[in-house]
Protein backbone atom coordinates (compact mmCIF):
# COMPACT_ATOMS: atom_id res chain seq x y z
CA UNK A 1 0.00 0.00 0.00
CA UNK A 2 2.73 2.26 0.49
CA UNK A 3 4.35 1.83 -2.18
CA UNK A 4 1.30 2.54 -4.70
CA UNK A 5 1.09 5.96 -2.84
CA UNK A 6 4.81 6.80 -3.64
CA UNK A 7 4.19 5.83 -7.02
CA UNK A 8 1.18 7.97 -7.24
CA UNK A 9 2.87 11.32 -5.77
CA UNK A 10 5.87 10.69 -8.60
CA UNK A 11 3.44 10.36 -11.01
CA UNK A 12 1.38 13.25 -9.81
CA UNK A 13 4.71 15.29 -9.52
CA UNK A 14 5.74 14.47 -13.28
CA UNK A 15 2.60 15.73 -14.29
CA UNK A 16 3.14 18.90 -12.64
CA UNK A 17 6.55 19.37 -14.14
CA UNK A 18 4.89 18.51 -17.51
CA UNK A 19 2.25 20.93 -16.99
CA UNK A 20 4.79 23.89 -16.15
CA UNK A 21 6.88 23.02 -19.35
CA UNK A 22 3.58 23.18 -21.58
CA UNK A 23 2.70 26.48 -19.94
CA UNK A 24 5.66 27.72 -20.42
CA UNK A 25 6.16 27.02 -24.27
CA UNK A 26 4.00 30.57 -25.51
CA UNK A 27 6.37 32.54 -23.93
CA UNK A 28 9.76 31.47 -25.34
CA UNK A 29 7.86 31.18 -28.58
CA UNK A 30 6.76 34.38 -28.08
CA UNK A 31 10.37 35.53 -27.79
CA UNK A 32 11.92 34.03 -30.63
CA UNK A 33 8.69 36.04 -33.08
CA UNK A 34 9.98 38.77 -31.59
CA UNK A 35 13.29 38.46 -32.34
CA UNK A 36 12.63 37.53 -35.96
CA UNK A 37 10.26 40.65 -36.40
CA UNK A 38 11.96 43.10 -34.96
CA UNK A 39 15.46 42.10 -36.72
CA UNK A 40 16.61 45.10 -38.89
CA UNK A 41 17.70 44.66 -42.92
CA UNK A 42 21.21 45.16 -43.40
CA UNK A 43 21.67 49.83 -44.51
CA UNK A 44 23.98 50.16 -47.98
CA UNK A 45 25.89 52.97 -48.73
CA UNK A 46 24.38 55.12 -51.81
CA UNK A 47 25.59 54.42 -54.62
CA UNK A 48 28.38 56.26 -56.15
CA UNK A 49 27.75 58.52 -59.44
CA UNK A 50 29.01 56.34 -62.55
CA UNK A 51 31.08 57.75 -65.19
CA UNK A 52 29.23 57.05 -67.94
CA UNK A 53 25.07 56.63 -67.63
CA UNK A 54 22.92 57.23 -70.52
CA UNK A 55 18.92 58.39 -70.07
CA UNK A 56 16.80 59.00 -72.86
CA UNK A 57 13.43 60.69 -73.23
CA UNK A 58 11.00 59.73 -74.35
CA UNK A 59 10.75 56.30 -74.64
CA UNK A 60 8.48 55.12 -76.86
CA UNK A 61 7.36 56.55 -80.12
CA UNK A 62 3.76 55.57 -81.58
CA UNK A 63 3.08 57.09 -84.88
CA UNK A 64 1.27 56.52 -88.12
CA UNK A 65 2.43 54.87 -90.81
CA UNK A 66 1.01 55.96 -94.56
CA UNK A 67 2.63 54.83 -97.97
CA UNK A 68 5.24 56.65 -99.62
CA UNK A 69 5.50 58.70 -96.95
CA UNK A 70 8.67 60.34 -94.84
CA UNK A 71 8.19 62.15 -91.47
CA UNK A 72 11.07 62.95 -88.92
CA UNK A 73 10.98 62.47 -85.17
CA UNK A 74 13.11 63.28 -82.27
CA UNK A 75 14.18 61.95 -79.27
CA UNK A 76 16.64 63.48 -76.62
CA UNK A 77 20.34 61.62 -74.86
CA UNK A 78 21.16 63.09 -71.45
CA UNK A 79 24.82 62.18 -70.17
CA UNK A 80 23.94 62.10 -66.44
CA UNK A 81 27.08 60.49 -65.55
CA UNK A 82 30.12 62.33 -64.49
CA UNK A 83 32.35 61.67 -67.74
CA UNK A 84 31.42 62.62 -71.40
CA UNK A 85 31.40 59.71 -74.00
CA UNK A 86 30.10 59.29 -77.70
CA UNK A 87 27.21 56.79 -78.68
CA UNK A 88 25.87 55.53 -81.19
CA UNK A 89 21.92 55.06 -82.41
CA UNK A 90 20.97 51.95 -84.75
CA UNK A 91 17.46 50.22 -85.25
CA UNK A 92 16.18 46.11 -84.82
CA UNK A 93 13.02 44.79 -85.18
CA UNK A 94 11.31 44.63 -82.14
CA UNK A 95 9.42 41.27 -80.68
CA UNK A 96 8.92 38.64 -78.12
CA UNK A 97 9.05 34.90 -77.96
CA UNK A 98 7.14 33.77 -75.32
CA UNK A 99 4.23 34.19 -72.75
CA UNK A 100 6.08 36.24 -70.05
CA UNK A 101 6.98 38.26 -73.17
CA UNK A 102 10.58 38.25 -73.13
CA UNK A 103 12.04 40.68 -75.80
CA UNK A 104 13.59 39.86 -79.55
CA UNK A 105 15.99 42.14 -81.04
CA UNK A 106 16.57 39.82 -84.42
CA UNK A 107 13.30 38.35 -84.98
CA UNK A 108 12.17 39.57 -87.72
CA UNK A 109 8.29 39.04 -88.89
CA UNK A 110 5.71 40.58 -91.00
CA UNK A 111 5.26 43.16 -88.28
CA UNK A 112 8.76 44.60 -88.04
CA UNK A 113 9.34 45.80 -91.62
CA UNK A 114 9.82 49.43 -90.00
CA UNK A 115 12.64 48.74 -88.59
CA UNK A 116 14.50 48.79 -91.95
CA UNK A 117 12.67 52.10 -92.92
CA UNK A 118 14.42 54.07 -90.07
CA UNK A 119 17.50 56.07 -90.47
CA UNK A 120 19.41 58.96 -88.03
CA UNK A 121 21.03 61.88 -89.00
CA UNK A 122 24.53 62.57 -87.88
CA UNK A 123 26.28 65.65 -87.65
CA UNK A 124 26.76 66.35 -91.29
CA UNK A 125 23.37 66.42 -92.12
CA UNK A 126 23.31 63.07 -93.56
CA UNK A 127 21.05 60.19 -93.10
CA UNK A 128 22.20 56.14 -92.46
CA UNK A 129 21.11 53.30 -90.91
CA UNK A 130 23.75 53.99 -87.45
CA UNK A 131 25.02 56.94 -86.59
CA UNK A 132 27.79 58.59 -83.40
CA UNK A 133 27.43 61.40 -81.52
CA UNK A 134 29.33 62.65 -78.16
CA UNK A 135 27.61 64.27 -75.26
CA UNK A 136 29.68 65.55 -72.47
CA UNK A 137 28.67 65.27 -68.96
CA UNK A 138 25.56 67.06 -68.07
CA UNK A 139 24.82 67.70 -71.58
CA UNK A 140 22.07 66.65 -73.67
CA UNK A 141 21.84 65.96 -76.99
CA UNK A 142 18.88 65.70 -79.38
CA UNK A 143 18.93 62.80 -82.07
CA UNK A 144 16.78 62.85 -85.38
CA UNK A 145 15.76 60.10 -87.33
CA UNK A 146 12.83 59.79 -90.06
CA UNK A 147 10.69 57.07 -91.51
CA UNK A 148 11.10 56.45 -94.84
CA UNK A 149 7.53 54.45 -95.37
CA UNK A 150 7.84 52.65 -99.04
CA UNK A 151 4.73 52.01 -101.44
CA UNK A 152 3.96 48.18 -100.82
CA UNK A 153 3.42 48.00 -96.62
CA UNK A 154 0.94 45.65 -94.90
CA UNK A 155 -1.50 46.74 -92.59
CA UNK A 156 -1.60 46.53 -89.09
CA UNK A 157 1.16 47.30 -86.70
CA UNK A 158 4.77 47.53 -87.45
CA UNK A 159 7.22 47.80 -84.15
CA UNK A 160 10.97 48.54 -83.81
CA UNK A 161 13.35 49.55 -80.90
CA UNK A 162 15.90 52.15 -81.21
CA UNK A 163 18.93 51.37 -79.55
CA UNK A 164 21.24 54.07 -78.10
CA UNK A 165 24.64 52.27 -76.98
CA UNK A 166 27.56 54.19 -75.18
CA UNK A 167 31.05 53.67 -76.70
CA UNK A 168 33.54 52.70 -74.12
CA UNK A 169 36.71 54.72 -73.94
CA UNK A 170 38.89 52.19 -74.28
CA UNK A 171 37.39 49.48 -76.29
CA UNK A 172 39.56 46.23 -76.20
CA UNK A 173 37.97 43.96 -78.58
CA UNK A 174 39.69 40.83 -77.30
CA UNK A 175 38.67 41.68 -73.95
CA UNK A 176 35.39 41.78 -71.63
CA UNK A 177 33.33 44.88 -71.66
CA UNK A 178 30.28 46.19 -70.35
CA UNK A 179 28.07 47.79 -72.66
CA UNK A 180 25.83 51.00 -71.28
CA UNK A 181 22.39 50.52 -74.14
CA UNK A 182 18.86 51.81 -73.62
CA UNK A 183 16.27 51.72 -76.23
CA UNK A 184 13.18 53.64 -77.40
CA UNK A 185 10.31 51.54 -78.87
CA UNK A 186 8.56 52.93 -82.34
CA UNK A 187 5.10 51.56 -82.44
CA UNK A 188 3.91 52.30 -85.83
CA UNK A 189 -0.37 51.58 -87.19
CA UNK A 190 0.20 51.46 -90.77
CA UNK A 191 -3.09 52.37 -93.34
CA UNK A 192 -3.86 49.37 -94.56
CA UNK A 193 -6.29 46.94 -93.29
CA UNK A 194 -6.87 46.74 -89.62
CA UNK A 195 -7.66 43.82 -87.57
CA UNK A 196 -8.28 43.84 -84.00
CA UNK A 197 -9.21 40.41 -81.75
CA UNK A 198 -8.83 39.91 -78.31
CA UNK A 199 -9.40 36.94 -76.25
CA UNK A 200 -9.38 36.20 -72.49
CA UNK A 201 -7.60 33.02 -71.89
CA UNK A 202 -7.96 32.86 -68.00
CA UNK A 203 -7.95 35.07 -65.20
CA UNK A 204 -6.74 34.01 -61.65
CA UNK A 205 -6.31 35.21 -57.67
CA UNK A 206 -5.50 33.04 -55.30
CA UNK A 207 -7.47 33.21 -52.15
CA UNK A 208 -4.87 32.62 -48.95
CA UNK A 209 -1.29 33.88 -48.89
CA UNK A 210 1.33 32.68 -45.85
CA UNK A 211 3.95 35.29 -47.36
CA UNK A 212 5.05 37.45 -50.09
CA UNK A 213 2.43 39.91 -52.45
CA UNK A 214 -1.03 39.10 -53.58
CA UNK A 215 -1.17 38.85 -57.33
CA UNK A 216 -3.92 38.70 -59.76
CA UNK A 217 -2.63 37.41 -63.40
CA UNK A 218 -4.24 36.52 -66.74
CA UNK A 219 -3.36 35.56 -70.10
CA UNK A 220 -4.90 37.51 -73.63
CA UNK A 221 -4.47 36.28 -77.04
CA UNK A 222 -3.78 38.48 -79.50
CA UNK A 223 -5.19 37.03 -82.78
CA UNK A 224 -5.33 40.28 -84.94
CA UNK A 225 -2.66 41.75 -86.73
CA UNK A 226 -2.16 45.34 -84.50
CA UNK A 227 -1.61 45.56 -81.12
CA UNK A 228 -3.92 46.53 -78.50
CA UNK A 229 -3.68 47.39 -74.89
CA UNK A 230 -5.34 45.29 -71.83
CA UNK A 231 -6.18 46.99 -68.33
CA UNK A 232 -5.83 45.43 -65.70
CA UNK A 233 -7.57 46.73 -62.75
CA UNK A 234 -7.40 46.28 -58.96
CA UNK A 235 -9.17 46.89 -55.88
CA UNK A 236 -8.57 45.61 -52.09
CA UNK A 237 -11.31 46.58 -49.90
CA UNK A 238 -11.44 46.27 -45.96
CA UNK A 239 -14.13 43.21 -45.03
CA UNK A 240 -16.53 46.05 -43.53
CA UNK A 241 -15.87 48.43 -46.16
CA UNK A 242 -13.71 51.45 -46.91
CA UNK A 243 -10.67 51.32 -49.86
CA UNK A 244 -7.08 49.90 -48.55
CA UNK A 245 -5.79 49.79 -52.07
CA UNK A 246 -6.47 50.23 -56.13
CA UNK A 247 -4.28 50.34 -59.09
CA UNK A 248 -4.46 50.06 -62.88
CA UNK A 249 -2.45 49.19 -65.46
CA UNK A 250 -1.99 48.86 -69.02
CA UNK A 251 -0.02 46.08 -70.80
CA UNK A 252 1.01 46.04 -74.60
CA UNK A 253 -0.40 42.98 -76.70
CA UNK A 254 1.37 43.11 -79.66
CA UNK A 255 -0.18 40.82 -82.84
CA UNK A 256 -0.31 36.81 -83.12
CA UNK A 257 1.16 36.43 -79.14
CA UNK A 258 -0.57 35.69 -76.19
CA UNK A 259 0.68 37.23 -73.26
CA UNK A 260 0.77 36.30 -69.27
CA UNK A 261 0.31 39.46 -67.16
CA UNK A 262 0.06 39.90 -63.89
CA UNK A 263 -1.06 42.79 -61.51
CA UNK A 264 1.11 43.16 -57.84
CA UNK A 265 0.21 44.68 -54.80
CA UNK A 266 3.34 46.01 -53.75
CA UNK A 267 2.57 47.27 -50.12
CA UNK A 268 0.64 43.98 -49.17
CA UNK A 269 0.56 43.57 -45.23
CA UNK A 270 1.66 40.48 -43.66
CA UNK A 271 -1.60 39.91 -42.18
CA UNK A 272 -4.80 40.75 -42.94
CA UNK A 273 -8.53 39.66 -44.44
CA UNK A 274 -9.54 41.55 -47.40
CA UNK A 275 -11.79 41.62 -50.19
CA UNK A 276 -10.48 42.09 -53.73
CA UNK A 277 -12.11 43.11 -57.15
CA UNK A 278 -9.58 42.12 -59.69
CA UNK A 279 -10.98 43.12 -63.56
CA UNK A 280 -9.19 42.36 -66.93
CA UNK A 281 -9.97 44.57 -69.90
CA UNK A 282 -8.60 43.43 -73.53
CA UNK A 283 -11.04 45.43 -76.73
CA UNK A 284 -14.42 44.14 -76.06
CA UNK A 285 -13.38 41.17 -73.81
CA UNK A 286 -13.82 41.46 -70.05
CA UNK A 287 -13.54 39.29 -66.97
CA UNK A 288 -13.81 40.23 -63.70
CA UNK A 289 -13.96 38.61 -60.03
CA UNK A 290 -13.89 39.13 -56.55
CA UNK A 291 -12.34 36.67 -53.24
CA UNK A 292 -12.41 37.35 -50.19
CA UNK A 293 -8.19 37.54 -49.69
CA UNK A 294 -6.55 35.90 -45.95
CA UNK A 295 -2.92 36.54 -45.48
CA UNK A 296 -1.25 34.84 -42.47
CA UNK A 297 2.18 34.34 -41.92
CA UNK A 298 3.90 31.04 -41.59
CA UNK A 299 4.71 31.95 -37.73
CA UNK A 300 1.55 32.58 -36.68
CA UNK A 301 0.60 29.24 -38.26
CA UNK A 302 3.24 27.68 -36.37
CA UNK A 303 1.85 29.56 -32.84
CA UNK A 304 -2.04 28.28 -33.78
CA UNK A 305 -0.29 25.02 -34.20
CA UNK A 306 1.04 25.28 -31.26
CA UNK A 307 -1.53 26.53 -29.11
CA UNK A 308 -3.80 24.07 -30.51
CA UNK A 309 -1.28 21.26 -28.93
CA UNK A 310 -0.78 23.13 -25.93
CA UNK A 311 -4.85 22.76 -25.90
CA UNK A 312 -4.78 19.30 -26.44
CA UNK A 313 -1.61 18.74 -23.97
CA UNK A 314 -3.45 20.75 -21.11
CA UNK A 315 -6.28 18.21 -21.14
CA UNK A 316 -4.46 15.24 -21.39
CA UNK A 317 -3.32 16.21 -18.43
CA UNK A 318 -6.01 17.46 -16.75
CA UNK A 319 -7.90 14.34 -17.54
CA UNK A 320 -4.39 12.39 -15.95
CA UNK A 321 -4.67 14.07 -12.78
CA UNK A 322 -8.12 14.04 -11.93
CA UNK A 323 -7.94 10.16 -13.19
CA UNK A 324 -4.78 9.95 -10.74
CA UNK A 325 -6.62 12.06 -8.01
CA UNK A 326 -9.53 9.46 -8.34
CA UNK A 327 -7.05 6.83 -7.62
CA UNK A 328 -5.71 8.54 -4.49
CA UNK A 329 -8.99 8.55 -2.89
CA UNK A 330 -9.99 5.29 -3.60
CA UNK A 331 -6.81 4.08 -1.67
């Protein structure tokens, strides 16, 4: 008999160290969050002013396109670095190749014929298909080029890029250089015949985020022959009303691609219950839909987790003491 009762108080001891471990769990958890929230990104120096940067303005060019026609356009080169340099100005056709719409500079298509109509004029007056100029620093400089349209052009659109690419100073050829190049896009609508389709492939939000930004993306197909642009809208709402967020953007669709695009909210908290309106525009095409949005972070998952064992712990032993308890007395 007196042994049973030893063995009862060590059980009824281990219990109670149990029970203080368990209880004590939340608040070295509640430590560590702390200490991975409150941890501060590592500060970098500015950045130091290069010798040679190029900017260019502006950076697209959309224009019309009639046979037999020539018309001259301008564009400006700033040398915001803190050396001059020369550069030099050439045109390639301008496409992509895939979904995500990575860019082609030597594709050439149907739809990049105007890329061989374009020529620059260089100091002497003179027209050709690449041309060098030097800007000191600080300086601008304003480039002219013209499109020379011929007599026989198909309709639709016609797209380009015009390349401005700083000349090193000392340009080894058998060596490893870095080459400074920005371009300006020419989107061109020529007069012949016009064809415009659109088509909504899919359009997707997800509806619980654990990190990182909410998206909203969709894919349009572009079966016409000019290119159109799709709008994609945005709105995140608060679940008892009032605007947190709203954006819209515009995406090019050029013709015969279909293109993935995707809408971000930059500034998206890490936790949070919204509702979002996210609306996809392409011609006459339109899709739209609305989810209510939860963002939790993986650590708070990991506390529910572990508050829902802690729970489950607490009345195991709960239930293990009264049981012992009930043993006690009946000795």
């Amino acid at each position: 008999m007196m042994l049973e009762r030893i063995s009862l108080i060590s059980k009824l001891r281990r219990l109670q160290l149990i029970e203080k471990a368990v209880l004590a769990l939340p608040l070295l958890f509640s430590f560590a969050a702390f200490g991975v929230l409150t941890s501060s990104s590592p500060v970098y120096a500015d950045e130091e002013k290069p010798a040679m940067r190029i900017q260019i303005s502006p950076v697209e060019n959309r224009v019309t396109l009639n046979a037999n026609e020539v018309n001259e356009y301008t564009f400006n080169v700033d040398n915001t670095g803190s050396e001059g340099y020369s550069f030099k100005v050439y045109a390639n056709p301008y496409s992509v190749v895939n979904e995500q719409y990575s860019p082609s500079f030597s594709n050439q298509n149907a739809h990049t014929q105007v890329s061989r109509w374009i020529t620059f004029k260089n100091d002497s007056g003179e027209y050709s298909q690449e041309a060098t100029y030097s800007v000191e620093a600080g300086q601008r400089k304003e480039v002219t080029y013209k499109i020379t349209v011929p007599s026989d052009i198909p309709g639709g659109g016609q797209y380009a890029i015009v390349f401005v690419e700083a000349i090193p100073k000392d340009d080894n050829s058998g060596g490893i250089r870095t080459v400074s190049r920005l371009g300006l896009r020419v989107f061109g609508r020529t007069n012949g015949e016009t064809k415009e389709s659109a088509e909504i492939l899919n359009h997707n939000m997800d509806s619980f985020y654990m990190s990182g930004k909410i998206k909203t993306n969709g894919t349009v197909k572009n079966s016409g022959n000019a290119d159109f642009n799709a709008i994609f809208k945005f709105k995140v709402e608060k679940i008892f009303g009032g605007v947190v967020y709203e954006d819209s953007k515009g995406y090019d669709v050029l013709p015969d691609t279909t293109r993935n695009i995707e809408l971000t909210w930059e500034e998206t908290p890490a936790f949070g219950i919204y509702r979002i309106t996210s609306t996809l525009n392409a011609l006459d095409q339109s899709r739209s839909t609305t989810k209510i949005v939860l963002i939790i972070p993986v650590f708070m998952i990991v506390i529910l987790l572990m508050l829902l064992t802690i729970t489950i712990a607490w009345f195991i032993i709960l239930f293990r003491k009264r049981q012992a308890q009930k043993s006690k007395l009946i000795i």
